[in-house]
C-alpha atoms as a PDB file:
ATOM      1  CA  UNK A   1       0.000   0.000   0.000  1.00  0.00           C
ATOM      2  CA  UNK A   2       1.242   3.636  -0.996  1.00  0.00           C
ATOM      3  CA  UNK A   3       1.827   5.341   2.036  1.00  0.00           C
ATOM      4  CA  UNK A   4       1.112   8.726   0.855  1.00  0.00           C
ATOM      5  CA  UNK A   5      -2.106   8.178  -1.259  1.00  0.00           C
ATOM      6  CA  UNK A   6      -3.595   5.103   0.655  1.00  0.00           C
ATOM      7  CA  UNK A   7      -4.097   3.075  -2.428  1.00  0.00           C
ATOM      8  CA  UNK A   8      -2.705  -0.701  -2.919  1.00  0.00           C
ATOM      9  CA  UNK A   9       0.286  -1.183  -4.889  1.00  0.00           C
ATOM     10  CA  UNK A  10      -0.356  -4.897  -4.905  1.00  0.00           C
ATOM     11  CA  UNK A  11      -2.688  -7.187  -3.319  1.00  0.00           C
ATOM     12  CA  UNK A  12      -2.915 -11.317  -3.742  1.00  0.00           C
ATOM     13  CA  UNK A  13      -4.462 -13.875  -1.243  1.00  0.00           C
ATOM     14  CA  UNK A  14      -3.658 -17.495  -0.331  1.00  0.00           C
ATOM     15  CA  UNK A  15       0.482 -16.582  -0.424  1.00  0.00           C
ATOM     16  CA  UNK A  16       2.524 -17.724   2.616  1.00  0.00           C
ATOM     17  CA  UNK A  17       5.078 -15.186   3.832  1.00  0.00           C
ATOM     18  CA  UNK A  18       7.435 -17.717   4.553  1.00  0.00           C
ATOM     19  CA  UNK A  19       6.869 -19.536   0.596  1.00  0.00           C
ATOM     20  CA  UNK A  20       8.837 -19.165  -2.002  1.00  0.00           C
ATOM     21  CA  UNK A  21       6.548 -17.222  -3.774  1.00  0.00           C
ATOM     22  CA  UNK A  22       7.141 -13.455  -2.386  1.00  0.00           C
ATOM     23  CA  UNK A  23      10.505 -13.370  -4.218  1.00  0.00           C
ATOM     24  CA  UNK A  24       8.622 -13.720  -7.488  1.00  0.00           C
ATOM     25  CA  UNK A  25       6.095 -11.371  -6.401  1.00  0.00           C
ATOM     26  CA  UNK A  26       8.511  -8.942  -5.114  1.00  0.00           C
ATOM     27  CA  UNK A  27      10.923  -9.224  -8.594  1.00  0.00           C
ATOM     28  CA  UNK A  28       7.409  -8.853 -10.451  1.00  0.00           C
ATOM     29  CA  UNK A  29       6.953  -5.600  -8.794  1.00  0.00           C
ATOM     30  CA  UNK A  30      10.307  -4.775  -9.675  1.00  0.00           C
ATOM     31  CA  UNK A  31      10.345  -5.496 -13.095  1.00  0.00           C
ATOM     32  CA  UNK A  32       7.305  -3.476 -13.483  1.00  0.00           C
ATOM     33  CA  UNK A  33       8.928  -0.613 -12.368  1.00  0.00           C
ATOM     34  CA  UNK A  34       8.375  -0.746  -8.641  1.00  0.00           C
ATOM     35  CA  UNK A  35      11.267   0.900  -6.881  1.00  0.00           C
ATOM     36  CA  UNK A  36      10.317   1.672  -2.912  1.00  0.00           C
ATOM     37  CA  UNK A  37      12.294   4.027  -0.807  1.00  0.00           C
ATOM     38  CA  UNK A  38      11.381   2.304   2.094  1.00  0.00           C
ATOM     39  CA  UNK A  39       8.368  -0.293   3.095  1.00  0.00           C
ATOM     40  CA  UNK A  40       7.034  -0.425   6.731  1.00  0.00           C
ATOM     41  CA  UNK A  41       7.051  -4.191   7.647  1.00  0.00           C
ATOM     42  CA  UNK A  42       5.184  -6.398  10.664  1.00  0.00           C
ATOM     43  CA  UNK A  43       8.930  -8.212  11.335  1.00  0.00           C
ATOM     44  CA  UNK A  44       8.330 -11.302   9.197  1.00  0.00           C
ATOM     45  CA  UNK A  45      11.740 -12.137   8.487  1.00  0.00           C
ATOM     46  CA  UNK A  46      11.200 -13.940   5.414  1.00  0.00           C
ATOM     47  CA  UNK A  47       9.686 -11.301   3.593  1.00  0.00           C
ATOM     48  CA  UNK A  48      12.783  -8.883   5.766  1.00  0.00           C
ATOM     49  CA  UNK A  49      14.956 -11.097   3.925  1.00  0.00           C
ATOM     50  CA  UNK A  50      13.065 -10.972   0.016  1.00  0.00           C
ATOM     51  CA  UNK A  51      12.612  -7.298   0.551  1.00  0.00           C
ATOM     52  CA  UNK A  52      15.963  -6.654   0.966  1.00  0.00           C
ATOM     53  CA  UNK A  53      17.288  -9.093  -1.768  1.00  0.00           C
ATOM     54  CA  UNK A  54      15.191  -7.438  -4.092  1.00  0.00           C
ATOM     55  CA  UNK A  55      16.001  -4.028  -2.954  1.00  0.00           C
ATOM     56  CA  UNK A  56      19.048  -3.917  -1.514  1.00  0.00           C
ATOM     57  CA  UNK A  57      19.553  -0.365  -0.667  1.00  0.00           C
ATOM     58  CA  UNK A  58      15.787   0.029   0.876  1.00  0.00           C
ATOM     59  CA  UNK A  59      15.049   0.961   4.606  1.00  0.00           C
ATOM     60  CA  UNK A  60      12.807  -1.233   6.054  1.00  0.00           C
ATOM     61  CA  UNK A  61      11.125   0.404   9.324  1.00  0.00           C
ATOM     62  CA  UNK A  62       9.453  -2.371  11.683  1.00  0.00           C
ATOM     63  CA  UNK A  63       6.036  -1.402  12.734  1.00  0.00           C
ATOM     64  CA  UNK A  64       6.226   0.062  16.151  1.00  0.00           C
ATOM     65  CA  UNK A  65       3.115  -1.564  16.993  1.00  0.00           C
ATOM     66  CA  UNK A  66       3.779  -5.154  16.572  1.00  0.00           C
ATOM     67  CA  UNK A  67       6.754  -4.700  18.357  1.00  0.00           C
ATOM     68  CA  UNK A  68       5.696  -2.875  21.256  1.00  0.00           C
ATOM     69  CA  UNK A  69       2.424  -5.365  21.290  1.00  0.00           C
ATOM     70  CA  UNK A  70       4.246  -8.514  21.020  1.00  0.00           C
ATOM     71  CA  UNK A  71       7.154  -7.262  23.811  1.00  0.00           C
ATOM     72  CA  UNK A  72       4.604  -6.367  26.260  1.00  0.00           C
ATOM     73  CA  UNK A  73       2.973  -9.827  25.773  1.00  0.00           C
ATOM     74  CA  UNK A  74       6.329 -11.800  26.435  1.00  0.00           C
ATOM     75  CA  UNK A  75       7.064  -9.314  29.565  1.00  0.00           C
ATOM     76  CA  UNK A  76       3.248  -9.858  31.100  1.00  0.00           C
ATOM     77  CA  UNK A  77       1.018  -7.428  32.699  1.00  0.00           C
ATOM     78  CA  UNK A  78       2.875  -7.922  36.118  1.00  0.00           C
ATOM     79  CA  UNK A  79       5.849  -9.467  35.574  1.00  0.00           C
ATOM     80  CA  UNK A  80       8.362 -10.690  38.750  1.00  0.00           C
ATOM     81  CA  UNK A  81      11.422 -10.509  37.522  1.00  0.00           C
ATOM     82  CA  UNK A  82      13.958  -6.941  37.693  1.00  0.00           C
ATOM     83  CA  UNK A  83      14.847  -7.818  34.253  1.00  0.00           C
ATOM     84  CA  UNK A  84      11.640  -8.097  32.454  1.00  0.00           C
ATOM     85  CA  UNK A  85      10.031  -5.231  34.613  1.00  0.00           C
ATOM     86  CA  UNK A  86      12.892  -2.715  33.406  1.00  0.00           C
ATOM     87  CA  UNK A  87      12.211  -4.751  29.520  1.00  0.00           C
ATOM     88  CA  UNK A  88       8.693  -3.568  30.263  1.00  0.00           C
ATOM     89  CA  UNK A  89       8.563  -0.501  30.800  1.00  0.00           C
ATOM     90  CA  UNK A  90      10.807   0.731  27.478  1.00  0.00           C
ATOM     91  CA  UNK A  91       8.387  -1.360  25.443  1.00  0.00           C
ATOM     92  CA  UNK A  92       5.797   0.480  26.995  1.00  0.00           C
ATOM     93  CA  UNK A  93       7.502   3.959  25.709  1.00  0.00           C
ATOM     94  CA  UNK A  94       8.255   2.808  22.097  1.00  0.00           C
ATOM     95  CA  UNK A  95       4.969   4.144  20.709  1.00  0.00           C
ATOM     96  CA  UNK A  96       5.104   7.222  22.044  1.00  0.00           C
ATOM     97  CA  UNK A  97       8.683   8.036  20.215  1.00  0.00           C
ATOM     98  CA  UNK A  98       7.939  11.303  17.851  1.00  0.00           C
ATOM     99  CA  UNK A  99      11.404  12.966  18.048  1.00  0.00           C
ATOM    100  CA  UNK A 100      14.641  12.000  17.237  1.00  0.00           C
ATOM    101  CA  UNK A 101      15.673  13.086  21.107  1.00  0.00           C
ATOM    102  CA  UNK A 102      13.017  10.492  22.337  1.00  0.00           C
ATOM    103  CA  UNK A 103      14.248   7.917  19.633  1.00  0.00           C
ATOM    104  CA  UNK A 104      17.654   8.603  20.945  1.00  0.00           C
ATOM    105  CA  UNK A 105      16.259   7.992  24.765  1.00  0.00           C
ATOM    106  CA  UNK A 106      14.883   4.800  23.892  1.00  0.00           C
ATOM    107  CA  UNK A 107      17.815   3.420  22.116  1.00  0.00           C
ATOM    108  CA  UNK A 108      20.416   4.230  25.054  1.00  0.00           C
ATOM    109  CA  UNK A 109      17.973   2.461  27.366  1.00  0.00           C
ATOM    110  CA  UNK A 110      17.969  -0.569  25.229  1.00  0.00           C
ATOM    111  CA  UNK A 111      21.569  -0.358  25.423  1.00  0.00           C
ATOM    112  CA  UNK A 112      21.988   0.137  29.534  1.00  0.00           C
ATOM    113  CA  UNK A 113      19.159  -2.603  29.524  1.00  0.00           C
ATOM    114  CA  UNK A 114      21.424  -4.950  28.079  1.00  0.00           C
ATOM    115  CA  UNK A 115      24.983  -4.089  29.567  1.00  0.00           C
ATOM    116  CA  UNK A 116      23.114  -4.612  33.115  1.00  0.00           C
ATOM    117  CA  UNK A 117      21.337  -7.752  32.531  1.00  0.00           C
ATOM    118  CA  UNK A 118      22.067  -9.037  28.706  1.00  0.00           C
ATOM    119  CA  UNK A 119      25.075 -11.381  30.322  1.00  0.00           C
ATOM    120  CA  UNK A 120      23.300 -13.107  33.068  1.00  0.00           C
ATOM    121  CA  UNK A 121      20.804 -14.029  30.476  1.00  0.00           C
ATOM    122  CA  UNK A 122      22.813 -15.232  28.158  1.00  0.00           C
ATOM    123  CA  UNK A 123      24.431 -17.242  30.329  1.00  0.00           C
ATOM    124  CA  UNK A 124      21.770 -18.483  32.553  1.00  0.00           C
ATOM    125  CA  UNK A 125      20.795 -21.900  33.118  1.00  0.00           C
ATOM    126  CA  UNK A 126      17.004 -21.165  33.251  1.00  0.00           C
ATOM    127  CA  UNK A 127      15.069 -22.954  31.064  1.00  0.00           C
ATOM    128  CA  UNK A 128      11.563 -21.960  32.235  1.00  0.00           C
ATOM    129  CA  UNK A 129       8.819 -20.861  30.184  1.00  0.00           C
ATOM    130  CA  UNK A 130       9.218 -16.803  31.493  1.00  0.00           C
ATOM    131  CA  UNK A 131      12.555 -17.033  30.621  1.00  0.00           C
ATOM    132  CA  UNK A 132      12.152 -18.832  27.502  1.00  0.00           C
ATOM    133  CA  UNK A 133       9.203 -15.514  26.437  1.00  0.00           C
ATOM    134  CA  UNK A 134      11.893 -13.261  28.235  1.00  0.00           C
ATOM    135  CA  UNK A 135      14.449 -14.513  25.567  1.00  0.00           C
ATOM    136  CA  UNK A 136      12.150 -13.869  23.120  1.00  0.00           C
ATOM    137  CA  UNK A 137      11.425 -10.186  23.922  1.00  0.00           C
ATOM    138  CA  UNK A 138      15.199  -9.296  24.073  1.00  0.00           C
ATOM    139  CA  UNK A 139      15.909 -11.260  20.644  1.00  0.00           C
ATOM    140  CA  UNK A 140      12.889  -9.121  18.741  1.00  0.00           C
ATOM    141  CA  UNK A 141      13.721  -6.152  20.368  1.00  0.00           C
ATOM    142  CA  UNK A 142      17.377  -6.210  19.804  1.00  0.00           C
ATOM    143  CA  UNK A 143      16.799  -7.147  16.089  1.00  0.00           C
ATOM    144  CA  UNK A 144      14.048  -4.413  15.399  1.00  0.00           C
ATOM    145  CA  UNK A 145      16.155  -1.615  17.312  1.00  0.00           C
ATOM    146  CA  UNK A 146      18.043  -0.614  13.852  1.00  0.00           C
ATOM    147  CA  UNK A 147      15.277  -0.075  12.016  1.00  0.00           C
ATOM    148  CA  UNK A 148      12.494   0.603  14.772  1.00  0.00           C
ATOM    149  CA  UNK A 149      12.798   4.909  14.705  1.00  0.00           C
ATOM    150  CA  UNK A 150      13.518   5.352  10.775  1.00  0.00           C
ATOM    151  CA  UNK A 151      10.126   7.522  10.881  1.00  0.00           C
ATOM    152  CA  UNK A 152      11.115   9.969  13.546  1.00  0.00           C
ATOM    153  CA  UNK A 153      13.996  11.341  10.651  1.00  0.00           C
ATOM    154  CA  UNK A 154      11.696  10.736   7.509  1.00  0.00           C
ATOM    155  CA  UNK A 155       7.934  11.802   8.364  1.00  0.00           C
ATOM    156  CA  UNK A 156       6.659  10.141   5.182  1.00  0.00           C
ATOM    157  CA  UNK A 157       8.011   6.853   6.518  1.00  0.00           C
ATOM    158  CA  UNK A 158       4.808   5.186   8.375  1.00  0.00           C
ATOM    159  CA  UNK A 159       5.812   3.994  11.854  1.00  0.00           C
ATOM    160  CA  UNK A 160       3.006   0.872  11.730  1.00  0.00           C
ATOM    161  CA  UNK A 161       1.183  -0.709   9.396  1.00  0.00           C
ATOM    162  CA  UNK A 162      -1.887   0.143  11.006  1.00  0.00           C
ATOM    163  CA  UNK A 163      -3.707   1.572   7.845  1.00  0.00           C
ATOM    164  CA  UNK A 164      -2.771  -1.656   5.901  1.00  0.00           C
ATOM    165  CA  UNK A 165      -4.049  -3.894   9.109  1.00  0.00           C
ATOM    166  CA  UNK A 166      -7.377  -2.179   9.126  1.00  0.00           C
ATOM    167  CA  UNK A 167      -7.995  -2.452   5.258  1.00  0.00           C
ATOM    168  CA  UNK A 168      -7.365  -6.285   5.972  1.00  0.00           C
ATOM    169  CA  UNK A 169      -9.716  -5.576   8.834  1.00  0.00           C
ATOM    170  CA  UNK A 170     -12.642  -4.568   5.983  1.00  0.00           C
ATOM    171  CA  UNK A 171     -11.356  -7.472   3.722  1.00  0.00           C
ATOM    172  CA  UNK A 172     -12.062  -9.973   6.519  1.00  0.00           C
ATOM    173  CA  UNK A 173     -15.466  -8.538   7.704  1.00  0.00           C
ATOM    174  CA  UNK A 174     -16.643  -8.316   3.961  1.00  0.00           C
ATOM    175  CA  UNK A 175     -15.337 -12.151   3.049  1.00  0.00           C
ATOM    176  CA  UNK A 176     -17.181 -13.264   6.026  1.00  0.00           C
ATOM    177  CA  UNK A 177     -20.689 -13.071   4.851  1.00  0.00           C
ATOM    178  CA  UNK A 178     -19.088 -15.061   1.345  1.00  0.00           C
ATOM    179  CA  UNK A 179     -17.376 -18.097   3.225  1.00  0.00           C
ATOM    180  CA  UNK A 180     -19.016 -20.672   1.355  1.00  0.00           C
ATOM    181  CA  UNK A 181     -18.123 -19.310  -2.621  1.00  0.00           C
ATOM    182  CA  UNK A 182     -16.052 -22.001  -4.104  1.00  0.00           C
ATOM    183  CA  UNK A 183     -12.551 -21.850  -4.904  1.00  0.00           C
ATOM    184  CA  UNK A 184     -12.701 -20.337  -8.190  1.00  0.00           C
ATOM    185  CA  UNK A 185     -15.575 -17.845  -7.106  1.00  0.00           C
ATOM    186  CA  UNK A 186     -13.175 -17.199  -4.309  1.00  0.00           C
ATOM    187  CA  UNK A 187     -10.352 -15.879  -6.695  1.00  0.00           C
ATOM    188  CA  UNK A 188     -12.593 -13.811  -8.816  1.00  0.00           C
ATOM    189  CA  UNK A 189     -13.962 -12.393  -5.292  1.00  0.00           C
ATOM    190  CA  UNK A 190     -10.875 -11.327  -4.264  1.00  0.00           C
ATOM    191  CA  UNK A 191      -9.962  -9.626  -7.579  1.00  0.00           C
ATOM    192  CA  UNK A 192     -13.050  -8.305  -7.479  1.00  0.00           C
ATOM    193  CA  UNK A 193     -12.303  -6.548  -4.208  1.00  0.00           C
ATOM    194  CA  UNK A 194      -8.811  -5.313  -4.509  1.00  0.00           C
ATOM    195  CA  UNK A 195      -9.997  -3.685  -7.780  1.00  0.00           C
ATOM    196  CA  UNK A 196     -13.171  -1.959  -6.536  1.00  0.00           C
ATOM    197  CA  UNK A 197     -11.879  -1.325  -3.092  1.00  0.00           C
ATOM    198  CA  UNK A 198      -8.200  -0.379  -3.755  1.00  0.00           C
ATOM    199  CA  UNK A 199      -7.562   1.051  -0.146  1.00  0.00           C
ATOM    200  CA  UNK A 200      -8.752   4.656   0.796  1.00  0.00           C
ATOM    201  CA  UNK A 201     -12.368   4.000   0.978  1.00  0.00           C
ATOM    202  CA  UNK A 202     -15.348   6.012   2.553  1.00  0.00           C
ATOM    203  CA  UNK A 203     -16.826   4.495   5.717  1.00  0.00           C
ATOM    204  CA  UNK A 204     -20.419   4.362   3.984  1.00  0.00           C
ATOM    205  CA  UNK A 205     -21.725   0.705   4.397  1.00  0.00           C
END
């Protein structure tokens, strides 16, 4: 989806990101002309990985949103360990990162994060199920951190894919009342839909 105009670029159904099949998309695209400055992406790391073999020199920004939801759900409402409490509470800033200052913030705390605790974890014996999720919040977070705050230098960079999630919001509600088309009505629905419904829509039913 175009970030500026709200329209799709290019929209298919029944593709697994982790297939073989986004690479051809993706070279499709850019054979056709398609040359993004950057794309705001949910953290898949397959299509991370396409993306960027594709278009090598493109900034990916990971949606703020996914990150910040998915840390907080590893770290718990009320978590009981110092670590994940102090892991909790920068996830729980991320969103609210509009300046470069605040981006900067965020970033240092990360880093002090990890030079306090990063080394016991790695080396801890713990093999419990909030360790295990507390692993998992430091990996993500780590990862994302280079490309989490690419938006607070380029304001036409989207920081989530929140406008893309709620057109797939529509698409669902709509293809809910056809579940039972068969799979050749289904394809012709779905072209169908992309075409007449290409992205920025009213809100009239």
């Amino acid at each position: 989806m175009n970030a500026d105009t709200k329209q799709l670029v290019y929209a298919a159904y029944d593709i697994s990101e982790g297939s073989g099949i986004l690479p051809i998309v993706y070279r499709s695209l850019a054979d056709a002309g398609l040359s993004p400055k950057s794309v705001t992406v949910d953290g898949n790391p397959y299509q991370i990985k396409y993306l960027r073999a594709v278009w090598p020199s493109i900034k990916l920004q990971r949606c703020i949103v996914h990150v910040q939801r998915q840390g907080l759900s590893w770290c718990r409402r009320n978590p009981k360990r110092t670590d994940v409490k102090h892991l909790r509470k920068i996830f729980l800033r991320i969103c609210a990162v509009r300046t470069f200052a605040e981006a900067r913030q965020v970033i240092a705390d990360v880093v002090a994060w990890e030079h306090r605790f990063g080394y016991a974890i790695i080396h801890s014996t713990d093999r419990g199920w909030v360790f295990s999720d507390l692993l998992r919040a430091r990996s993500m977070l780590l990862k994302a951190l280079p490309d989490l705050f690419h938006y607070v230098r380029n304001h036409r960079i989207p920081s989530s894919t929140n406008t893309l999630e709620s057109y797939f919001s529509r698409l669902k509600e709509h293809y809910r009342h056809h579940r039972g088309l068969a799979i050749h009505h289904r394809d012709a629905y779905f072209k169908w839909y992309f075409y007449l419904l290409p992205g920025k829509i009213s809100n009239k039913k």
